[in-house]
Protein backbone atom coordinates (compact mmCIF):
# COMPACT_ATOMS: atom_id res chain seq x y z
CA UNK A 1 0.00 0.00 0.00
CA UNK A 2 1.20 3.19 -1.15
CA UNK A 3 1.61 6.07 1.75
CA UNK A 4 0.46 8.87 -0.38
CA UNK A 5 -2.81 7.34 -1.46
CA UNK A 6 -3.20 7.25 2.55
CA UNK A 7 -1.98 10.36 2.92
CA UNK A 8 -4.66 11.81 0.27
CA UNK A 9 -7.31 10.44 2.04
CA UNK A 10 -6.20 12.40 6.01
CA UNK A 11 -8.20 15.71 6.74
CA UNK A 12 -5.10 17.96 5.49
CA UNK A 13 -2.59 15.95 2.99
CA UNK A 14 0.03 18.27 3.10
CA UNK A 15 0.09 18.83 6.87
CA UNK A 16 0.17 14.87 7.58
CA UNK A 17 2.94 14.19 4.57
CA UNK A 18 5.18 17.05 6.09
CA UNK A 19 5.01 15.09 9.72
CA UNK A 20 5.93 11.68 7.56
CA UNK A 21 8.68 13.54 6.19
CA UNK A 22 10.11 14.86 9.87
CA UNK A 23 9.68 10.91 10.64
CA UNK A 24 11.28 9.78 7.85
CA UNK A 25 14.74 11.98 8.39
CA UNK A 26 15.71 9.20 10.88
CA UNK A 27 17.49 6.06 9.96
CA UNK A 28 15.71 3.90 12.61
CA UNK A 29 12.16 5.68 11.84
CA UNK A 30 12.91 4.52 8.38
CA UNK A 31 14.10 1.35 9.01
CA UNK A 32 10.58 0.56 11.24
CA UNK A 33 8.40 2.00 9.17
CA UNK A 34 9.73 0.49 6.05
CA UNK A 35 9.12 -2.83 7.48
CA UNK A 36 5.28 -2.14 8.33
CA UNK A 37 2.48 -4.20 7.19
CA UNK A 38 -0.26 -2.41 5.43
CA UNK A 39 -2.54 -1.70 8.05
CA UNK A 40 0.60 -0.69 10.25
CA UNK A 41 1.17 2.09 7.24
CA UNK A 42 -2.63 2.93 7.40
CA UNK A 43 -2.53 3.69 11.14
CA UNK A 44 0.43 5.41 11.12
CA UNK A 45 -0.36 7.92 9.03
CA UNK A 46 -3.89 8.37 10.54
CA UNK A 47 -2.19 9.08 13.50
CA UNK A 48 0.17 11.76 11.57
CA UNK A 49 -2.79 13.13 10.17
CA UNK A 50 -5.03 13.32 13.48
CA UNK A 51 -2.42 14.05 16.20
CA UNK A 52 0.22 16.91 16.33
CA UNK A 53 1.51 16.05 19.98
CA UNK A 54 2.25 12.33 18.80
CA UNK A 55 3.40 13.13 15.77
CA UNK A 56 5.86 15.34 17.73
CA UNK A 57 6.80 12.17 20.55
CA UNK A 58 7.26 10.10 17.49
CA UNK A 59 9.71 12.54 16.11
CA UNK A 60 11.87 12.46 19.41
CA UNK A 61 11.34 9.09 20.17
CA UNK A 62 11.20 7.18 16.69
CA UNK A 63 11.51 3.71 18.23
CA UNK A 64 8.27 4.33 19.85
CA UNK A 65 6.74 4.04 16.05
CA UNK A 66 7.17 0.44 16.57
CA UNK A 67 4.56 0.02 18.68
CA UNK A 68 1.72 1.00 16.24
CA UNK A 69 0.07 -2.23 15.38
CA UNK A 70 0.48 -3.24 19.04
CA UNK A 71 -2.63 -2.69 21.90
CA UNK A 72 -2.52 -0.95 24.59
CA UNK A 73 -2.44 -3.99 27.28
CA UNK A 74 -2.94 -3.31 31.37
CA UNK A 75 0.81 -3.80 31.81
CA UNK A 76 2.10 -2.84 35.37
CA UNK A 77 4.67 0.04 35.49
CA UNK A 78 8.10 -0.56 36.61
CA UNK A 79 8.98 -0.15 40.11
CA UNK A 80 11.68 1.32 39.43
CA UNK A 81 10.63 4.04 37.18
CA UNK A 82 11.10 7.66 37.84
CA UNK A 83 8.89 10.53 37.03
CA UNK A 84 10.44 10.87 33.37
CA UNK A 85 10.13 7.16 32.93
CA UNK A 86 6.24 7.73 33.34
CA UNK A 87 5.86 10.92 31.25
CA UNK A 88 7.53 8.25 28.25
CA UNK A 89 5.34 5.75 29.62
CA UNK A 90 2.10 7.39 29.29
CA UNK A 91 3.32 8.79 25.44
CA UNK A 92 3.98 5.33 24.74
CA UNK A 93 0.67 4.21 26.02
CA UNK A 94 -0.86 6.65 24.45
CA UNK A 95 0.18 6.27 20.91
CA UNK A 96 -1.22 2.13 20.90
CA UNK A 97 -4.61 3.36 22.52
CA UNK A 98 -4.47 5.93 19.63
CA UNK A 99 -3.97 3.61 16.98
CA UNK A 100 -6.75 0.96 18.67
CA UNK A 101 -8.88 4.27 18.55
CA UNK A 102 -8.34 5.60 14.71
CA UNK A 103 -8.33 2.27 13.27
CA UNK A 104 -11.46 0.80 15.11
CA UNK A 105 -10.04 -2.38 16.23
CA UNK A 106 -12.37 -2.37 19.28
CA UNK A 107 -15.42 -1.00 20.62
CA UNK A 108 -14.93 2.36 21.76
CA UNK A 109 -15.81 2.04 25.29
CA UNK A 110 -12.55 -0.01 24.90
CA UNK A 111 -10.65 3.20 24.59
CA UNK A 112 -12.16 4.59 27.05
CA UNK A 113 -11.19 2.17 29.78
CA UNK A 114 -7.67 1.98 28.06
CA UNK A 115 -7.31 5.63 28.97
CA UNK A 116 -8.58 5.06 32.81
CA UNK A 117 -6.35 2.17 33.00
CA UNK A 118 -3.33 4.56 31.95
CA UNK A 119 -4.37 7.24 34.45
CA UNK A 120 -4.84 4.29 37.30
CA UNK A 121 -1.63 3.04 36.94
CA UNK A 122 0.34 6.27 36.73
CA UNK A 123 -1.57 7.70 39.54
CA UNK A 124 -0.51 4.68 41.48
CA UNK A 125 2.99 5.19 40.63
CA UNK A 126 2.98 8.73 41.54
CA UNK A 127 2.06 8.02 44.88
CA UNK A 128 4.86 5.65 45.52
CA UNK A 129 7.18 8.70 43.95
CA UNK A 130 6.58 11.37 45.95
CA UNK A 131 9.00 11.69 48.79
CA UNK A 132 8.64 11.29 52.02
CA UNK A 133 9.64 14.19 54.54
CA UNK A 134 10.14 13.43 58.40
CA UNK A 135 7.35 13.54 60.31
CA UNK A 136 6.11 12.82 64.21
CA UNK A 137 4.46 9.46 62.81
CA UNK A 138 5.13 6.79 60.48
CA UNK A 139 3.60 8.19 57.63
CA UNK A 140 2.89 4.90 54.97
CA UNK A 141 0.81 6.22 52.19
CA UNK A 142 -0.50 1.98 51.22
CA UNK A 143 -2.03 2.38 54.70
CA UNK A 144 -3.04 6.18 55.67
CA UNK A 145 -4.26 7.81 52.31
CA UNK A 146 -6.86 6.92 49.81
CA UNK A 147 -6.80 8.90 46.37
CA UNK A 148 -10.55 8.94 45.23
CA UNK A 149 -11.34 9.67 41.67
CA UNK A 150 -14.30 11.43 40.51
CA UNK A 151 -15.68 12.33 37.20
CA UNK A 152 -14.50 11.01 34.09
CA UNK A 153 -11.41 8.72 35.66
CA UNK A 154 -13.76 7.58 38.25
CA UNK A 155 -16.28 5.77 35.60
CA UNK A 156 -13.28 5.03 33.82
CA UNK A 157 -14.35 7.24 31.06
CA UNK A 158 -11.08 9.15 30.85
CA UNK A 159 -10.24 11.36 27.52
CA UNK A 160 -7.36 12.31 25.76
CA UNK A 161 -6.61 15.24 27.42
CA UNK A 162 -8.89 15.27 30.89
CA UNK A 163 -8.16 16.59 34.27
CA UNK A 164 -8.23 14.03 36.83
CA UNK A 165 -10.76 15.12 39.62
CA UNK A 166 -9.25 13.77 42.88
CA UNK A 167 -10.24 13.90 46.47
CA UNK A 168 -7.99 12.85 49.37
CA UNK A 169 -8.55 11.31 52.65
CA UNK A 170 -6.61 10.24 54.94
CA UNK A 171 -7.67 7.67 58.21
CA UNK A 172 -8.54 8.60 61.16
CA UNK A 173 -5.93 9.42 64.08
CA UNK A 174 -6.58 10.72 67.91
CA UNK A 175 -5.64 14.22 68.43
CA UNK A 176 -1.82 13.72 69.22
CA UNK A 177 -1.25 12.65 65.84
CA UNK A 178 -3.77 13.98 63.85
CA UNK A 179 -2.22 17.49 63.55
CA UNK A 180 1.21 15.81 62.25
CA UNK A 181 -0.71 13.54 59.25
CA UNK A 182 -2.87 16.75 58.11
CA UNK A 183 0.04 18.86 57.59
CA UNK A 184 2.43 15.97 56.65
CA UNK A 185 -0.28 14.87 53.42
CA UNK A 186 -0.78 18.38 53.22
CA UNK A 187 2.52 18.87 51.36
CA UNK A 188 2.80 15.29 50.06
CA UNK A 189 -0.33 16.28 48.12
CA UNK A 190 1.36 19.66 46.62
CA UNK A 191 4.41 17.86 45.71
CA UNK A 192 2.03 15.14 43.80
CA UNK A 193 -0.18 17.49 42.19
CA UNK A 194 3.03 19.27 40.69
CA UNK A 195 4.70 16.06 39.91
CA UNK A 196 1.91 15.03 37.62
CA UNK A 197 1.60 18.65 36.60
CA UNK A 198 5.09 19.45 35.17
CA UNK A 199 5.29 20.42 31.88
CA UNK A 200 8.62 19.30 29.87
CA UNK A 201 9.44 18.85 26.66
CA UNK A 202 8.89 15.51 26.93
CA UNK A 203 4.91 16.29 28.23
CA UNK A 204 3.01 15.85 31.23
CA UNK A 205 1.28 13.66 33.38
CA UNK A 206 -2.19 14.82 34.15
CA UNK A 207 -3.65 18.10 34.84
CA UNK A 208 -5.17 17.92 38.97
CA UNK A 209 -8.56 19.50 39.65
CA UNK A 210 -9.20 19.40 43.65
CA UNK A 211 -11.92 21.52 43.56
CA UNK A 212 -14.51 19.10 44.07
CA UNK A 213 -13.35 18.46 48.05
CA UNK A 214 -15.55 19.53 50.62
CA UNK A 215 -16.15 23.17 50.79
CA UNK A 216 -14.40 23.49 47.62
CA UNK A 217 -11.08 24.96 46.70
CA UNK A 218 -10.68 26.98 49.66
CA UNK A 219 -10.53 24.07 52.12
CA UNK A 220 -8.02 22.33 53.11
CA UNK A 221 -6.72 19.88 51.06
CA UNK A 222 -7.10 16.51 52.89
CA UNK A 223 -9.90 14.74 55.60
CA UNK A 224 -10.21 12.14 57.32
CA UNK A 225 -12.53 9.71 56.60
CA UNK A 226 -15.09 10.74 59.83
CA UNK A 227 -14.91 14.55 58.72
CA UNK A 228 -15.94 13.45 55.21
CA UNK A 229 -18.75 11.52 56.23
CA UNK A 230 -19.75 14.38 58.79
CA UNK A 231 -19.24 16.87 55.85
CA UNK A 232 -21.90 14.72 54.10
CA UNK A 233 -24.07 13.75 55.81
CA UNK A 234 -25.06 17.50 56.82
CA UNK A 235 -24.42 18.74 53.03
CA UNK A 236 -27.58 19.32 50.91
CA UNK A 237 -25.82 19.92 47.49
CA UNK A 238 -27.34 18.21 45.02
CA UNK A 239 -24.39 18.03 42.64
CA UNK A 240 -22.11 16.73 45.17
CA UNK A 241 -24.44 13.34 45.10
CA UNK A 242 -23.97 13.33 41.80
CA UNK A 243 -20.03 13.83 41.90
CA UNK A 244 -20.08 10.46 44.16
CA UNK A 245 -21.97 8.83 41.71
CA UNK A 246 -18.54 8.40 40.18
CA UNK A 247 -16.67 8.19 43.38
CA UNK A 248 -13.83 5.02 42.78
CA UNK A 249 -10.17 4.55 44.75
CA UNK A 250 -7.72 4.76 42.25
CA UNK A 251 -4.63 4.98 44.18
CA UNK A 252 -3.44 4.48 48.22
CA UNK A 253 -5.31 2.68 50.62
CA UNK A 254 -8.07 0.33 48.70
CA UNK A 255 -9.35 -0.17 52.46
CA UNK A 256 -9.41 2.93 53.30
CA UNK A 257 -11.04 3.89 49.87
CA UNK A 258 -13.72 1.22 50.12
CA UNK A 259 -14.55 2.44 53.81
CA UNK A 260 -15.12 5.87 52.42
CA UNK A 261 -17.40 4.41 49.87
CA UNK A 262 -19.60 2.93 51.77
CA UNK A 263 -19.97 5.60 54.24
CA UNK A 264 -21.21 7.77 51.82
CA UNK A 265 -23.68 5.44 50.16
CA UNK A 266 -26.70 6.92 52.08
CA UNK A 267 -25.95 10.57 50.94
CA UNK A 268 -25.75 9.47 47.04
CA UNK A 269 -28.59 6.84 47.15
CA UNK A 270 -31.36 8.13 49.86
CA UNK A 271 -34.39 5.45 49.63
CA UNK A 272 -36.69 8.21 49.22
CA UNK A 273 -36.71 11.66 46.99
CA UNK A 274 -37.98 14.36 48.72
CA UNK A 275 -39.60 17.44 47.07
CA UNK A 276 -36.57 19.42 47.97
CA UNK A 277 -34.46 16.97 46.55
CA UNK A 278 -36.48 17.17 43.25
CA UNK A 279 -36.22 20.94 43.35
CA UNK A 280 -32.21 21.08 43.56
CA UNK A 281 -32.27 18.76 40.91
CA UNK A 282 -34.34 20.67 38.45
CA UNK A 283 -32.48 23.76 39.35
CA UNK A 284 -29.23 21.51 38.20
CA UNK A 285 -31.09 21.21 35.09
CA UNK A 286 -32.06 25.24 34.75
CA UNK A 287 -28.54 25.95 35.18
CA UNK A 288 -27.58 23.43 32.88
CA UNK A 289 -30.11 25.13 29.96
CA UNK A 290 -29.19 28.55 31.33
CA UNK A 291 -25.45 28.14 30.45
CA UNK A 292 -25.96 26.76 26.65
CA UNK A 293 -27.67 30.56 26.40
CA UNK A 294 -24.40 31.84 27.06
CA UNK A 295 -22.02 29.56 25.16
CA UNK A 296 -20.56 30.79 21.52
CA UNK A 297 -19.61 27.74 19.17
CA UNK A 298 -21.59 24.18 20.48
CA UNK A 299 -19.94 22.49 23.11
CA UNK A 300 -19.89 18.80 22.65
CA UNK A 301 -20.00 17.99 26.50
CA UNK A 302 -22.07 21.06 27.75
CA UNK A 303 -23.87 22.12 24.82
CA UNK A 304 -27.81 21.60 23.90
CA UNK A 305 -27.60 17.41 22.90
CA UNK A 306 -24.10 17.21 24.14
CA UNK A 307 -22.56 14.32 26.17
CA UNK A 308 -23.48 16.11 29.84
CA UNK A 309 -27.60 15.64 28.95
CA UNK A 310 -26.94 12.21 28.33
CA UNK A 311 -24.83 12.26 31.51
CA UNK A 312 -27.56 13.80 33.75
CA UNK A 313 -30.05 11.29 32.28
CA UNK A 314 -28.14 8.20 33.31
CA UNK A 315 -27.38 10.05 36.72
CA UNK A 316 -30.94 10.87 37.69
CA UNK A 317 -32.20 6.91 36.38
CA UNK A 318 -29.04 5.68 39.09
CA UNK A 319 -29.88 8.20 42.23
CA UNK A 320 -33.77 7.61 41.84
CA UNK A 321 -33.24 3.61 42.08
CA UNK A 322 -29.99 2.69 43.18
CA UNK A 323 -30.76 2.78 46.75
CA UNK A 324 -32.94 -0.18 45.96
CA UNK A 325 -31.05 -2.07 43.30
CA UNK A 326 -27.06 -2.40 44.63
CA UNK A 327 -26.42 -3.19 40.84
CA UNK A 328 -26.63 0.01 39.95
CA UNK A 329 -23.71 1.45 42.62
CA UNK A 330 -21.44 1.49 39.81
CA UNK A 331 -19.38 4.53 37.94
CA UNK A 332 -19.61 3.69 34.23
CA UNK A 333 -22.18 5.22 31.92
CA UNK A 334 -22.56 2.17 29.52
CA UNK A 335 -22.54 -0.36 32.04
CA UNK A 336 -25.54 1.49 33.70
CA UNK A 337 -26.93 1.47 30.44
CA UNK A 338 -26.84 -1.93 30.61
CA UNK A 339 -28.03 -2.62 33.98
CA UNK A 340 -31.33 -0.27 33.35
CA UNK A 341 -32.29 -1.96 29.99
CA UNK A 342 -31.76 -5.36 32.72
CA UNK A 343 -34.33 -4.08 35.46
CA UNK A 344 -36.98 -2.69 32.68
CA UNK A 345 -36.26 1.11 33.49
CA UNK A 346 -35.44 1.24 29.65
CA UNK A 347 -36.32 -0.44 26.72
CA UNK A 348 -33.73 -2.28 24.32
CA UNK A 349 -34.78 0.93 21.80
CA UNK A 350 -33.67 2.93 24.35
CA UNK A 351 -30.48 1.57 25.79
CA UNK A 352 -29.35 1.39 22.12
CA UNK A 353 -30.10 5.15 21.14
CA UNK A 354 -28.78 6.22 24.60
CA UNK A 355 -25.30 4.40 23.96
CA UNK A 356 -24.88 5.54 20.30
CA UNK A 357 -25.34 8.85 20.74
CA UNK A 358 -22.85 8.98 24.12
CA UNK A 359 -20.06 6.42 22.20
CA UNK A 360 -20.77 8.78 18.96
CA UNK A 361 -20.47 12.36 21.29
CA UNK A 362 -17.51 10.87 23.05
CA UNK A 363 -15.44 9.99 19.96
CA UNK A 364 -15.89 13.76 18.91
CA UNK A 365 -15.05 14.90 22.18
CA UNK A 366 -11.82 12.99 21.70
CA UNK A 367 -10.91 14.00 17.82
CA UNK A 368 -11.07 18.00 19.44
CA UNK A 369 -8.90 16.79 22.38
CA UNK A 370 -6.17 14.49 20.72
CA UNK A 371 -5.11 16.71 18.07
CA UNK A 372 -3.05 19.38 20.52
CA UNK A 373 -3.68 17.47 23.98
CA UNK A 374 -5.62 20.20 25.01
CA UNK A 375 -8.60 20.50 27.08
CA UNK A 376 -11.26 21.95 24.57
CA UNK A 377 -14.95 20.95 23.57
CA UNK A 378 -15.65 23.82 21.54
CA UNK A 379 -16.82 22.34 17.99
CA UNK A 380 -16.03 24.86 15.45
CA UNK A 381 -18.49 27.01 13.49
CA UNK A 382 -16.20 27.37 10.07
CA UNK A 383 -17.73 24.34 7.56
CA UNK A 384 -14.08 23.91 6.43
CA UNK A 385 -12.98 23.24 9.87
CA UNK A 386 -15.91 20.82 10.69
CA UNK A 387 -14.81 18.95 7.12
CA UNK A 388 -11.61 17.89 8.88
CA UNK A 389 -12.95 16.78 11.79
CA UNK A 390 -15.49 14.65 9.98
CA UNK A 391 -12.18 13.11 8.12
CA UNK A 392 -10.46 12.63 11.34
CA UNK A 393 -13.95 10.81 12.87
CA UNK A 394 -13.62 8.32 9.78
CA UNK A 395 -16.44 9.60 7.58
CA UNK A 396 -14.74 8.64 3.55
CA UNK A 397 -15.55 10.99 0.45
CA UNK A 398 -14.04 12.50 -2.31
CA UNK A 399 -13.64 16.00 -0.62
CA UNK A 400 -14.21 17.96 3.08
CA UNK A 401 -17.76 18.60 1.44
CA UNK A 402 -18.79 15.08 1.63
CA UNK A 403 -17.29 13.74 4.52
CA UNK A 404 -18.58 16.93 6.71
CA UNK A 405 -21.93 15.89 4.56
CA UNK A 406 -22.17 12.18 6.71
CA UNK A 407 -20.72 13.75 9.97
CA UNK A 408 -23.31 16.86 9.80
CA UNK A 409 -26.35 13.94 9.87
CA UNK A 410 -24.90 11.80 12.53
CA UNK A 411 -24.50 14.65 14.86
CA UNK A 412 -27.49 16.36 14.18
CA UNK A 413 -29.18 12.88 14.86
CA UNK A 414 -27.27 12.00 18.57
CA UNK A 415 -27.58 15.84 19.44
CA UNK A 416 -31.45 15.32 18.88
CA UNK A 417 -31.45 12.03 20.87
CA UNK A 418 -29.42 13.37 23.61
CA UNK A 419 -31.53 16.79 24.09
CA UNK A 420 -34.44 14.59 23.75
CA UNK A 421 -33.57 12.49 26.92
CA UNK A 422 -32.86 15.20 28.61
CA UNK A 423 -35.63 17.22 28.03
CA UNK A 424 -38.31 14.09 28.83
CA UNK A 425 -37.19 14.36 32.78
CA UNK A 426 -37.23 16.07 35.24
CA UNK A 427 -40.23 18.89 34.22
CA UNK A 428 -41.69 21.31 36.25
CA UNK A 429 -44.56 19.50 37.05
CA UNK A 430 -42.28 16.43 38.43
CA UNK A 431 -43.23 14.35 41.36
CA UNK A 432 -41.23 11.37 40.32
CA UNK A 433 -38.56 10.46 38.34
């Protein structure tokens, strides 16, 4: 297979055959990709033609173009590897989940738990990395401190580019020593959070968001697991029950993790809704409408039929009924799917529209994020623009026109299904869910 007949058929040809020909200046690039099969060649230059920031690690790192062709598998980390050993692990890692992604060799929810499983196992190393300063008790991080993920990494729905939402407790301690472990974790949590931080040349980690501890980003940074249930239990914020809905221990103490868990099941799941807990949820939902007002281009996770109405559907279905079905106490959106189509609360029709459109809204959310590695959902207005991403999502034609032509129906279809589920709960008039 020729490269430029691949190369003609990339959203921009002449950007993804001037990233070939950076690749190709090295001997041992050469060498590798000379020796490619056919649908190596194919995802390779996919990749060039999708990604600038791998196209870039390839460039500095050609041997790591050997691993296209090769899936991402859950392979534990090194115990000896330092923090640049990770930031080369993750690029690695990144580049077979990549290629598993562009040329569909697995269901895309595949790629999403590839991306988790990254994040888990870095996260996990990172804790292990950070050093340890003296301290008026034995501080052991396996034993004192659980790292709790929320949001995307806790349903292990991680993308490309997302921060990591992370809340930190640490076990209870009597009064002599509880002053010594709040401070100590203190700064062992600053020097993680800029560990995984750190910008090189070589990359990053993971961007941190803390913000979604109790009392927010003014509070201190780590409690213990009694002040986080007390916190709770007394809180009467709606979206913090939905936060926990995606609550899962990533990294530390799994005992301390799973302790924390179920301590906070009766905030998430109460057995009954009352009317002020209906209220604060269709105020979620005002706000929710009231911010597409304000929004420029469509935002693929926030926007009117984006991923985030699909989101609060599947949230609302799992707090309504999961203090009566345990099944349900679990943090990933297409496994709920699953388990509601199971107990009846949706119909096969359903279940199937509802995971389209989120697989289909996540995959674009992805295509904006892995071209730069940056954070963005903003879908672009410009028709040219939208024609590359349409390439980039796998829609074939002859020119931008056509592919855009096949993406523009399949959006406007899941943006119609998402708004739709959205829309059907949670009215004014609502009693029940």
């Amino acid at each position: 297979m020729k490269l430029d007949k691949l190369i003609e058929q990339t959203a921009e040809p002449d950007l993804t055959s001037n990233r070939l020909q950076a690749l190709l200046g090295d001997e041992q690039a050469t060498r590798i990709i000379n020796s490619f099969s056919d649908d190596q060649k194919s995802g390779l230059i996919q990749i060039l033609g999708t990604s600038r920031f791998l196209s870039n690690f390839m460039q500095r790192n050609p041997d790591a173009i050997a691993l296209i062709g090769t899936p991402y598998t859950a392979s534990t980390i090194k115990k000896g590897a330092d923090v640049n050993e990770l930031r080369l692990h993750k690029y690695r890692s990144l580049l077979q989940i990549t290629w598993m992604d562009v040329c569909n060799t697995c269901p895309y929810e595949t790629v999403l738990t590839r991306l988790s499983h990254l994040a888990d196992s870095i996260l996990q190393r990172a804790t292990l990395l950070v050093e340890k300063e003296s301290s008026a008790f034995a501080a052991n991080v396996r034993s004192d401190l659980a790292v709790m993920a929320l949001g995307k990494l806790g349903a292990s729905e991680l993308n490309y580019s997302s921060d990591v939402d992370l809340i930190f407790i640490v076990r209870n301690a009597d009064e002599k020593l509880r002053h010594a472990m709040h401070e100590h974790y203190t700064h062992y949590i600053r020097r993680f959070c800029r560990l995984l931080e750190e910008k090189t040349e070589d990359g990053f980690l993971y961007r941190v968001d803390l913000n979604l501890r109790p009392w927010g980003r003014s509070a201190p940074l780590v409690f213990s697991v009694d002040e986080n249930e007390d916190y709770y239990q007394a809180s009467k914020e709606a979206w913090e029950r939905i936060a926990w809905l995606r609550g899962r221990c990533v990294a530390g103490s799994e005992e301390l993790g799973h302790d924390m868990l179920s301590r906070i099941q009766p905030f998430v799941f109460h057995k009954n809704l009352s009317t002020d807990d209906i209220d604060r949820f269709l105020k979620i939902k005002s706000d929710m409408a009231e911010q597409r007002i304000k929004e420029g281009h469509w935002n693929v996770k926030l926007g009117e039929g984006g991923i985030r109405d699909i989101e609060f559907f599947v949230h609302m279905l799992q707090i309504v009924n999961g203090a009566h079905h345990p099944e349900l106490r679990i943090t990933n959106t297409i496994d709920l799917l699953e388990q509601f189509t199971g107990f009846g609360f949706i119909n096969e029709e359903e279940h199937q529209e509802l995971r389209d459109s989120y697989l289909f809204l996540r995959r674009l959310e992805n295509r904006l994020q892995m071209f730069d590695e940056q954070q963005t959902h903003q879908l672009p207005n410009d028709r040219t623009l939208l024609g590359k991403i349409a390439k980039m999502m796998g829609y074939a034609g002859n020119s931008i026109d056509e592919a855009y032509a096949g993406f523009s129906d399949d959006l406007i279809l899941y943006q119609h299904i998402a708004k739709k589920y959205f829309d059907k709960l949670l009215t004014a008039n609502t009693a029940s869910v």
